[in-house]
Protein backbone atom coordinates (compact mmCIF):
# COMPACT_ATOMS: atom_id res chain seq x y z
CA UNK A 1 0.18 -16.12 2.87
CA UNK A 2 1.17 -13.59 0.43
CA UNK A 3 -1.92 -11.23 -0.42
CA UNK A 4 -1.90 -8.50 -3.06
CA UNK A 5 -4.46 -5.84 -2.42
CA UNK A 6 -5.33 -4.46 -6.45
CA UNK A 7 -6.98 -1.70 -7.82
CA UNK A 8 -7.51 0.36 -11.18
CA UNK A 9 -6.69 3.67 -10.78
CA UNK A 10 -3.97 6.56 -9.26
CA UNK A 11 -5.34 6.50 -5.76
CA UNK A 12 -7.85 4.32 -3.81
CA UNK A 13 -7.85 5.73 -0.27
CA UNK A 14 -10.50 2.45 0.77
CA UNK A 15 -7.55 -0.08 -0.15
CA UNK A 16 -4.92 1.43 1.38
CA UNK A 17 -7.48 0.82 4.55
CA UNK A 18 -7.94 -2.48 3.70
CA UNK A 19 -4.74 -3.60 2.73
CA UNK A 20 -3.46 -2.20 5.94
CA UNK A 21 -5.82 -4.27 7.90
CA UNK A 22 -5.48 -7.88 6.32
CA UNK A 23 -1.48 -7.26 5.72
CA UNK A 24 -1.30 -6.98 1.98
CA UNK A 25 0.75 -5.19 -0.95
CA UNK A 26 -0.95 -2.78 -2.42
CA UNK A 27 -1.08 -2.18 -6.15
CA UNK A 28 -1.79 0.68 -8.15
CA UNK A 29 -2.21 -0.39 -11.89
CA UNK A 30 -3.01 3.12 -14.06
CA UNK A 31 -2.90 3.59 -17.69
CA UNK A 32 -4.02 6.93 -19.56
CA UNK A 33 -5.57 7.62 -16.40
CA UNK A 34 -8.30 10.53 -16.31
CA UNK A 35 -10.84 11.09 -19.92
CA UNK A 36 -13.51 8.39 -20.72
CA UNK A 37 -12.59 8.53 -24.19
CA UNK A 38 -9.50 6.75 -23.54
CA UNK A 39 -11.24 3.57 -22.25
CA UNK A 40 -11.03 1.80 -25.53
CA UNK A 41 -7.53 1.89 -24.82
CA UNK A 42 -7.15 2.04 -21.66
CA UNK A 43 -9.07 -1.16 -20.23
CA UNK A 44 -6.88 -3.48 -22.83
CA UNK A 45 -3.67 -1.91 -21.35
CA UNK A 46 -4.71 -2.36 -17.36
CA UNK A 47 -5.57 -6.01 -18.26
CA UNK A 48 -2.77 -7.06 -20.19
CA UNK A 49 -0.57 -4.83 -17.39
CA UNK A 50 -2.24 -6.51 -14.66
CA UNK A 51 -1.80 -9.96 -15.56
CA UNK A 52 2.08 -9.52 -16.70
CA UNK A 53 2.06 -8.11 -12.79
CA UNK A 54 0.09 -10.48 -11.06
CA UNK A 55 2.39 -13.65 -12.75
CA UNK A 56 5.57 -11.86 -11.73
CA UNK A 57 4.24 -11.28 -8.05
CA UNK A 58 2.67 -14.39 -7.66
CA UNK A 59 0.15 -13.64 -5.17
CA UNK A 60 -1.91 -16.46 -2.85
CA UNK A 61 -4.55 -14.21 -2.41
CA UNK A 62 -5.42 -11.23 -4.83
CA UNK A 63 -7.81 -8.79 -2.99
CA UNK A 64 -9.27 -6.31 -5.99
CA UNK A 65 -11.70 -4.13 -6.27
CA UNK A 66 -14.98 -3.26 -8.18
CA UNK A 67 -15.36 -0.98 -10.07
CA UNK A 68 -13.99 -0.85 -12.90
CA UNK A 69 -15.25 -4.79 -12.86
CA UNK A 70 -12.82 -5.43 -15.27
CA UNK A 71 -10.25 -5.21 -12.45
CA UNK A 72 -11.51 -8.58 -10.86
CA UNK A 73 -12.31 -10.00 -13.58
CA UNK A 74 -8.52 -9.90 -15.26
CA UNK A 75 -7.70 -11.05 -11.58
CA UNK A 76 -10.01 -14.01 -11.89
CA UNK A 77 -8.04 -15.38 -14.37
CA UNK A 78 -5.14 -15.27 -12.74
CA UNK A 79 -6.40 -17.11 -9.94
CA UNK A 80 -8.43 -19.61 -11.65
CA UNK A 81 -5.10 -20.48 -14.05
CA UNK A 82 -2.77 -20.69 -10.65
CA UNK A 83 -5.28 -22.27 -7.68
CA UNK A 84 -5.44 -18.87 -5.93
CA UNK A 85 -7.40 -17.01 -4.23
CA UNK A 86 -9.98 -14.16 -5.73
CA UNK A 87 -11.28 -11.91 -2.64
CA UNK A 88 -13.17 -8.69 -4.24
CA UNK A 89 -14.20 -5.58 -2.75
CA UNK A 90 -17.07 -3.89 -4.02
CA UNK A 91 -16.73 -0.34 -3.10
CA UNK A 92 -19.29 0.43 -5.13
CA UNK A 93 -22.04 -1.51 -7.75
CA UNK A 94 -20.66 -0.06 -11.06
CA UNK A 95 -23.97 -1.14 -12.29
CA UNK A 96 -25.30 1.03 -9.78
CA UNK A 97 -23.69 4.04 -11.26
CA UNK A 98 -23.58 3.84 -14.80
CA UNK A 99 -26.53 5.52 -16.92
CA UNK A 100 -28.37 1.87 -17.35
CA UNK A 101 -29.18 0.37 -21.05
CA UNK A 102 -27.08 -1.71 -22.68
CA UNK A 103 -24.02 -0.80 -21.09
CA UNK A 104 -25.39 -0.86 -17.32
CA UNK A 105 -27.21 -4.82 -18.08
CA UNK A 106 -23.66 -5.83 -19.72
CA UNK A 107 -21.60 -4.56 -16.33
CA UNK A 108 -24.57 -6.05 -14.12
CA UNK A 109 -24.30 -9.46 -15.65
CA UNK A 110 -20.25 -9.04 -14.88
CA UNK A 111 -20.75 -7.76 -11.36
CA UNK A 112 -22.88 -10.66 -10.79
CA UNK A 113 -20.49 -13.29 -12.24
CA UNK A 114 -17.61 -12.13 -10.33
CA UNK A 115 -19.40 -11.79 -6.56
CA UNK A 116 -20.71 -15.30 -7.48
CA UNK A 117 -17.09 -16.52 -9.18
CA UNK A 118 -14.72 -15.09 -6.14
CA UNK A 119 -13.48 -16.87 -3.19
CA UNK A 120 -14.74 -14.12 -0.91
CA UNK A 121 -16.76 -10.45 -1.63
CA UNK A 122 -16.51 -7.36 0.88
CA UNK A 123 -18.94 -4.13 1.07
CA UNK A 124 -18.44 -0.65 2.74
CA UNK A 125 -22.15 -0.77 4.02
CA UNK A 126 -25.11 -3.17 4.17
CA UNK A 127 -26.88 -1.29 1.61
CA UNK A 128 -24.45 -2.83 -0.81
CA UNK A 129 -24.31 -5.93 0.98
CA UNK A 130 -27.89 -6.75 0.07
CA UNK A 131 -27.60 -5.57 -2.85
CA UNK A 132 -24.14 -8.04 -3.68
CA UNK A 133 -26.52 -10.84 -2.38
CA UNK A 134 -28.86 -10.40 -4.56
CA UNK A 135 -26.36 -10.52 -7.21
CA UNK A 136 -25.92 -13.99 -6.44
CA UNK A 137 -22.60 -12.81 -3.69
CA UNK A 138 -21.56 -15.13 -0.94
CA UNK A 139 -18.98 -15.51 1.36
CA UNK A 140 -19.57 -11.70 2.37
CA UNK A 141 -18.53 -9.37 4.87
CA UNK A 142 -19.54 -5.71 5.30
CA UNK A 143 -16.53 -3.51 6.24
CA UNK A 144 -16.95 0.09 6.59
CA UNK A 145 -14.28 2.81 5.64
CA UNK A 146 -12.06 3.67 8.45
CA UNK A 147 -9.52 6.90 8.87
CA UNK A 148 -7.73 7.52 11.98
CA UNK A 149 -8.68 10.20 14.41
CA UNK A 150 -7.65 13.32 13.29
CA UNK A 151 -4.36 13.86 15.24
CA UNK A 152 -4.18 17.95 15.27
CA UNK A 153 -6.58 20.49 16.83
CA UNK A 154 -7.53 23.74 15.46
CA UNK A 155 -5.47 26.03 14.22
CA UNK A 156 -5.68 29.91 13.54
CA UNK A 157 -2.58 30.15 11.65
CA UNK A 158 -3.96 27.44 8.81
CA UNK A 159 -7.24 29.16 8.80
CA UNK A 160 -5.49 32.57 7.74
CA UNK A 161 -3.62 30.84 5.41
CA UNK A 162 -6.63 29.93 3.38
CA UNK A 163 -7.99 33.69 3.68
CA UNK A 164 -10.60 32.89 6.07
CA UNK A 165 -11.35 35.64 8.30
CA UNK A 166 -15.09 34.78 9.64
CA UNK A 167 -16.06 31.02 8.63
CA UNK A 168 -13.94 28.44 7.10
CA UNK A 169 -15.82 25.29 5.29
CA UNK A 170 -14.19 22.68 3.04
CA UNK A 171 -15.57 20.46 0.44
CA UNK A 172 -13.45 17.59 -0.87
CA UNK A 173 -13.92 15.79 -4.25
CA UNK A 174 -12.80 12.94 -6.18
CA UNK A 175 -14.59 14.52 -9.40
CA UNK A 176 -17.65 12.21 -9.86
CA UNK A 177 -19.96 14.18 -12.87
CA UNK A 178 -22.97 14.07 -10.19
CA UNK A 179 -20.80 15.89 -7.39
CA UNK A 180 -22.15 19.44 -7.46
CA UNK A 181 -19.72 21.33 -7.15
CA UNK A 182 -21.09 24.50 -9.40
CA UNK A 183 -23.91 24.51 -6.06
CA UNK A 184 -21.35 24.92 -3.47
CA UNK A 185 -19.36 27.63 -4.87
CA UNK A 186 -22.40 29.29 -5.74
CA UNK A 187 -23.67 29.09 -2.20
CA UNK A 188 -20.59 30.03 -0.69
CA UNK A 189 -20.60 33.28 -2.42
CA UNK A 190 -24.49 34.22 -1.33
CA UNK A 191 -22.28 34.75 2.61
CA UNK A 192 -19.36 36.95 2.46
CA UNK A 193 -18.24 36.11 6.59
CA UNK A 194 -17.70 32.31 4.45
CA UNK A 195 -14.52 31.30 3.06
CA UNK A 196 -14.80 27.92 1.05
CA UNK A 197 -11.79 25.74 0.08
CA UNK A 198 -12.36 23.27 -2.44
CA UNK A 199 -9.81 19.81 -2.64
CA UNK A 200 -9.32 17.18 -5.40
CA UNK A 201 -7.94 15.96 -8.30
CA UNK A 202 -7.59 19.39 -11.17
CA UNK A 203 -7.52 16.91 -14.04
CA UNK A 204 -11.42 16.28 -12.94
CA UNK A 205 -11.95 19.37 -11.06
CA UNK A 206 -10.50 22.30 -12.74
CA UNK A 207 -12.51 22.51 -15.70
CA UNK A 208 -15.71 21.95 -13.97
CA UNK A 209 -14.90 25.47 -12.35
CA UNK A 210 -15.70 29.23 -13.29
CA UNK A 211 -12.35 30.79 -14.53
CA UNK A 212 -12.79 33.42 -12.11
CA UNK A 213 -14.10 31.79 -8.57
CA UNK A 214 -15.67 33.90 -6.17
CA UNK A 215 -13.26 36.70 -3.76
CA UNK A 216 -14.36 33.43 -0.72
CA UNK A 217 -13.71 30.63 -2.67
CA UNK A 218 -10.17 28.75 -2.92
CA UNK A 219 -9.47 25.77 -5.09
CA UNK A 220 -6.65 24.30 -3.43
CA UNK A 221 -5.89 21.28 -5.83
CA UNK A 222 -4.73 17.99 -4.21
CA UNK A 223 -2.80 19.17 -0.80
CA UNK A 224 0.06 17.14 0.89
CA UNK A 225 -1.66 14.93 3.48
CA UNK A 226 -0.42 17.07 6.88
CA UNK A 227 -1.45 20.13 5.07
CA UNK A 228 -4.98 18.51 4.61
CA UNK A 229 -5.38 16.90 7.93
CA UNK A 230 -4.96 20.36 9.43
CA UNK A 231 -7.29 22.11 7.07
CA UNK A 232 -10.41 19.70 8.15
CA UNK A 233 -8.95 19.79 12.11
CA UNK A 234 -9.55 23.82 11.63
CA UNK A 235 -12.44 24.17 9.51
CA UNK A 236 -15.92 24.64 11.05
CA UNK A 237 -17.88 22.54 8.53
CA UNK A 238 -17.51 21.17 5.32
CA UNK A 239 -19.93 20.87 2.69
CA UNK A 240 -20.90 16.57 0.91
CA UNK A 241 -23.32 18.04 -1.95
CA UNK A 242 -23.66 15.61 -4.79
CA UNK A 243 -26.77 13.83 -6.60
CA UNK A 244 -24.89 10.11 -6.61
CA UNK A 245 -27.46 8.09 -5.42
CA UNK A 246 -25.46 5.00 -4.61
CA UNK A 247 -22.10 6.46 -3.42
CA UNK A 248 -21.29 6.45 0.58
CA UNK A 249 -18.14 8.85 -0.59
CA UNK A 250 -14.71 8.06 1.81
CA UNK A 251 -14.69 11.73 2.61
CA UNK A 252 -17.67 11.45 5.10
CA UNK A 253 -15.84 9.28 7.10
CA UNK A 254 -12.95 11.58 7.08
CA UNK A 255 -14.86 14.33 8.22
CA UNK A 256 -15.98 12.19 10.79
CA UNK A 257 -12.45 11.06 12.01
CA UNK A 258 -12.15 14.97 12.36
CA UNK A 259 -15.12 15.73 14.37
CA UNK A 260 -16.18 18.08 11.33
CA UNK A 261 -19.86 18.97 11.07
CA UNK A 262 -21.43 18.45 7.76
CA UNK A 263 -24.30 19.47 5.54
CA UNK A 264 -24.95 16.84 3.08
CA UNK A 265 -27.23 15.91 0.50
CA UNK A 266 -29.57 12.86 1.08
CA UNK A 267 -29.16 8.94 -0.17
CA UNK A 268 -30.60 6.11 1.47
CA UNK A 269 -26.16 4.92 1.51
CA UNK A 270 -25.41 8.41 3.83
CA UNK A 271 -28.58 8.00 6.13
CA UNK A 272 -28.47 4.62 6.66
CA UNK A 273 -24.91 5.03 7.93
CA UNK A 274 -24.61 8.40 9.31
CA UNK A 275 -28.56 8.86 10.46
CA UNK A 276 -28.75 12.44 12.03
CA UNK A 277 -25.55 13.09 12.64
CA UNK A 278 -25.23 15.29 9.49
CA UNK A 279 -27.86 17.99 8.17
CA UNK A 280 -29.01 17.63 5.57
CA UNK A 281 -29.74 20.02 2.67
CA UNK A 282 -33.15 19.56 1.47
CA UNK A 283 -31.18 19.35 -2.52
CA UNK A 284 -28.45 20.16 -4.17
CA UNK A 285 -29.51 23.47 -5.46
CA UNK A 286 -27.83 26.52 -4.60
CA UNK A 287 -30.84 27.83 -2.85
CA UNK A 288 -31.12 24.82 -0.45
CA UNK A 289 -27.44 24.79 0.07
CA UNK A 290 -27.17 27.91 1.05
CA UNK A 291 -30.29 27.83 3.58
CA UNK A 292 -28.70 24.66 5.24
CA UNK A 293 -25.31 26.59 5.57
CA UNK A 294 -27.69 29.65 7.37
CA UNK A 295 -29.21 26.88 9.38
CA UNK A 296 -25.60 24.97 10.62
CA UNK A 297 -24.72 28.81 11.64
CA UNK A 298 -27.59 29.23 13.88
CA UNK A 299 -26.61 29.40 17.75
CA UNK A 300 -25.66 26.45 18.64
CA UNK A 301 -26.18 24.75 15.96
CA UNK A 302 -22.46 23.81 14.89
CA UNK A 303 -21.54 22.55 18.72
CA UNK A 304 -24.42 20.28 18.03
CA UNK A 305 -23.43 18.20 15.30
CA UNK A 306 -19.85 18.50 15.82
CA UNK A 307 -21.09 16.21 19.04
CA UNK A 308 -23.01 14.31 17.12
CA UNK A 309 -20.71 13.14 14.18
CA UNK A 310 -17.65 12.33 17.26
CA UNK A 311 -20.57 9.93 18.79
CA UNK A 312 -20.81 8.43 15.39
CA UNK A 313 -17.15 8.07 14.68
CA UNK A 314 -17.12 6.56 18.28
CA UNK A 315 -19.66 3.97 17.04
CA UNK A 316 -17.56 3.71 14.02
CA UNK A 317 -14.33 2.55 15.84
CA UNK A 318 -16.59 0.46 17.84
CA UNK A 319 -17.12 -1.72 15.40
CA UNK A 320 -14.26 -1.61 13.55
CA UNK A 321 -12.44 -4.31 15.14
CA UNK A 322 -15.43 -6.63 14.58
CA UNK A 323 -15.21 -5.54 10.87
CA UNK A 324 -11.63 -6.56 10.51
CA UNK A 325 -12.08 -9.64 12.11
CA UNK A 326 -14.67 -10.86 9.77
CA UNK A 327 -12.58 -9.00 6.92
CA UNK A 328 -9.43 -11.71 7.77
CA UNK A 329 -11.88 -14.58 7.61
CA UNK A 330 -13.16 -13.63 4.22
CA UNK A 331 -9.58 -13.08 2.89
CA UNK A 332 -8.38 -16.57 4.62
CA UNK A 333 -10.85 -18.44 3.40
CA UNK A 334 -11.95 -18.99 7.14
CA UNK A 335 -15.79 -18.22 6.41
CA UNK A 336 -18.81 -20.30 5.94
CA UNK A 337 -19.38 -20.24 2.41
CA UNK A 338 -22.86 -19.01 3.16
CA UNK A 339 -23.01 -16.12 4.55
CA UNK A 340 -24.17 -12.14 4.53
CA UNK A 341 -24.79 -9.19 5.73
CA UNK A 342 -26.28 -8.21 9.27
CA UNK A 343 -27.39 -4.53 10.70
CA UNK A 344 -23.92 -3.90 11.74
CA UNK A 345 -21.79 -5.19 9.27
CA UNK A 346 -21.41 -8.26 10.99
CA UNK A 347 -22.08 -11.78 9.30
CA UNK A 348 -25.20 -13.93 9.55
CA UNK A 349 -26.58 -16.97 7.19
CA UNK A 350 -28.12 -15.94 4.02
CA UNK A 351 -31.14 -17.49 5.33
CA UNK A 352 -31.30 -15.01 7.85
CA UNK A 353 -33.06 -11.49 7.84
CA UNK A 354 -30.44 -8.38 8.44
CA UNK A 355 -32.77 -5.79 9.10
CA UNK A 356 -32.10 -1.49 8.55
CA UNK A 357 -28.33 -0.44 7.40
């Protein structure tokens, strides 16, 4: 079974997870990548791209995902025209996340005709999961993001090369409007012993940031991977500020996978997950931030959830293997056709009530 594993968009670090897991090519389809005001042109482009690539690679299964919606949809048609299979992952509800109006119903009514249209639907969380069925989704599985353990350990000589002397925190972005980054810098620079690197993308990034950053703060762009995996390994926290309500953002989990404490901002997505094994900052202004960063500093304090997120990426890995199993059914085709989300990402009957996250 030949399974293609789609998405719109430079980098996707959830479908390289998944693709890895059910065994599938994975596909990268960007055009004019970056600025909204190129969607007029750029959503025509990725469709009439992605179908010219899907007939020449003549996929039995196409695994895409949501958002943009557009992305399953042009991969609907592809299936529907050829007897193949549509499997959709639904990393987040674009409906969720768009301003509402007009252009939020319009997406909704989309979302909700592709989780009913395709062969199979997959979540990163049961938040979503009840949210897909109530879209009208079956044949659903909740998988959660997984990154490896961390393989390297702390190390002095990284630390120094990011100019931390006292206390080295990261925060990583993907450039989301609602991520608050402005907060973090400005907290960072209320503790001089604090040396802040920021990561992501500079086309969405760069701009958002003073011309002149604070003497602690270093915007280190988009880092080769090894270079990255021992920044978190050597940091002693990182910072997950942002006001996205709906967003469970990858990068928790890679803290996690690096036994990296974390002050957060609160969503019902991050609690229902990660429950108290990050602290949270009572909001994302500068203020707050910077009292939960005096807090996570307190004796003890950083020992404590460092603990606590390893138990939780124990848990994690626990289930994971559960998660992939039901993951393979969905993409087979081996599933009950009705079917849902449970408390642990597992799958029980839509007639059924999954209680918590």
């Amino acid at each position: 079974m030949k399974i293609l594993c789609i998405l719109w968009g430079p980098f996707g670090h959830r479908m390289d997870e998944l693709a890895k897991a059910v065994g599938g090519d994975r596909l990268s389809v960007t055009v004019l990548y970056g600025p909204r005001y190129f969607a007029p042109l750029r959503y025509p482009a990725l469709f009439l791209l992605t179908l010219v690539l899907l007939h020449s690679r003549r996929p039995d299964v196409v695994y895409a995902q949501n958002p943009p919606v557009f992305c399953p949809l042009t991969s609907l048609i592809y299936c529907r025209l050829h007897s193949k299979r549509l499997v959709v992952d639904h990393h987040a509800v674009w409906r969720a996340k768009t301003v509402g109006g007009p252009v939020g119903g319009a997406i909704g009514l989309l979302e909700s005709f592709v989780a009913s249209a395709a062969d199979g639907n997959t979540a990163p969380h049961a938040v979503w999961g009840r949210e897909l069925a109530r879209m009208g989704a079956r044949r659903l599985a909740v998988v959660h993001d997984h990154v490896q353990r961390n393989v390297f350990g702390r190390d002095e000589s990284v630390r120094k090369s990011f100019g931390a002397e006292g206390i080295l925190a990261i925060a990583s972005h993907g450039g989301h409007p609602l991520e608050r980054l402005e907060s973090e810098v400005a907290a960072a620079s209320m503790r001089k012993d604090l040396t802040l690197v920021i990561t992501g993308p500079e086309a969405k990034l760069k701009s958002r940031l003073p011309p002149v950053l604070p003497q602690n703060v270093r915007y280190a762009g988009m880092l080769p991977i090894e270079v990255y995996l021992k920044l978190k390994a050597s940091a002693d926290f990182a910072l997950n500020i942002t006001d996205e309500p709906n967003t469970l953002s990858h990068v928790l989990f890679e803290y996690a996978a690096s036994s990296l404490p974390v002050i957060s901002t609160r969503s019902d997505v991050v609690e229902a997950v990660f429950g108290d094994s990050l602290l949270y900052s009572d909001s994302s202004r500068p203020g707050d931030v910077s009292r939960a960063i005096e807090r996570i500093l307190q004796p003890g304090v950083l020992s404590d959830y460092r603990s606590r997120i390893s138990a939780l990426y124990s848990e994690l890995e626990r289930r994971h293997s559960k998660e992939v199993s039901s993951l393979i059914s969905v993409v087979r085709g081996e599933l009950l056709k009705n079917s849902g989300p449970g408390t642990d990402g597992s799958l029980v009957p839509m007639g059924q009530r999954g209680g918590g996250a």
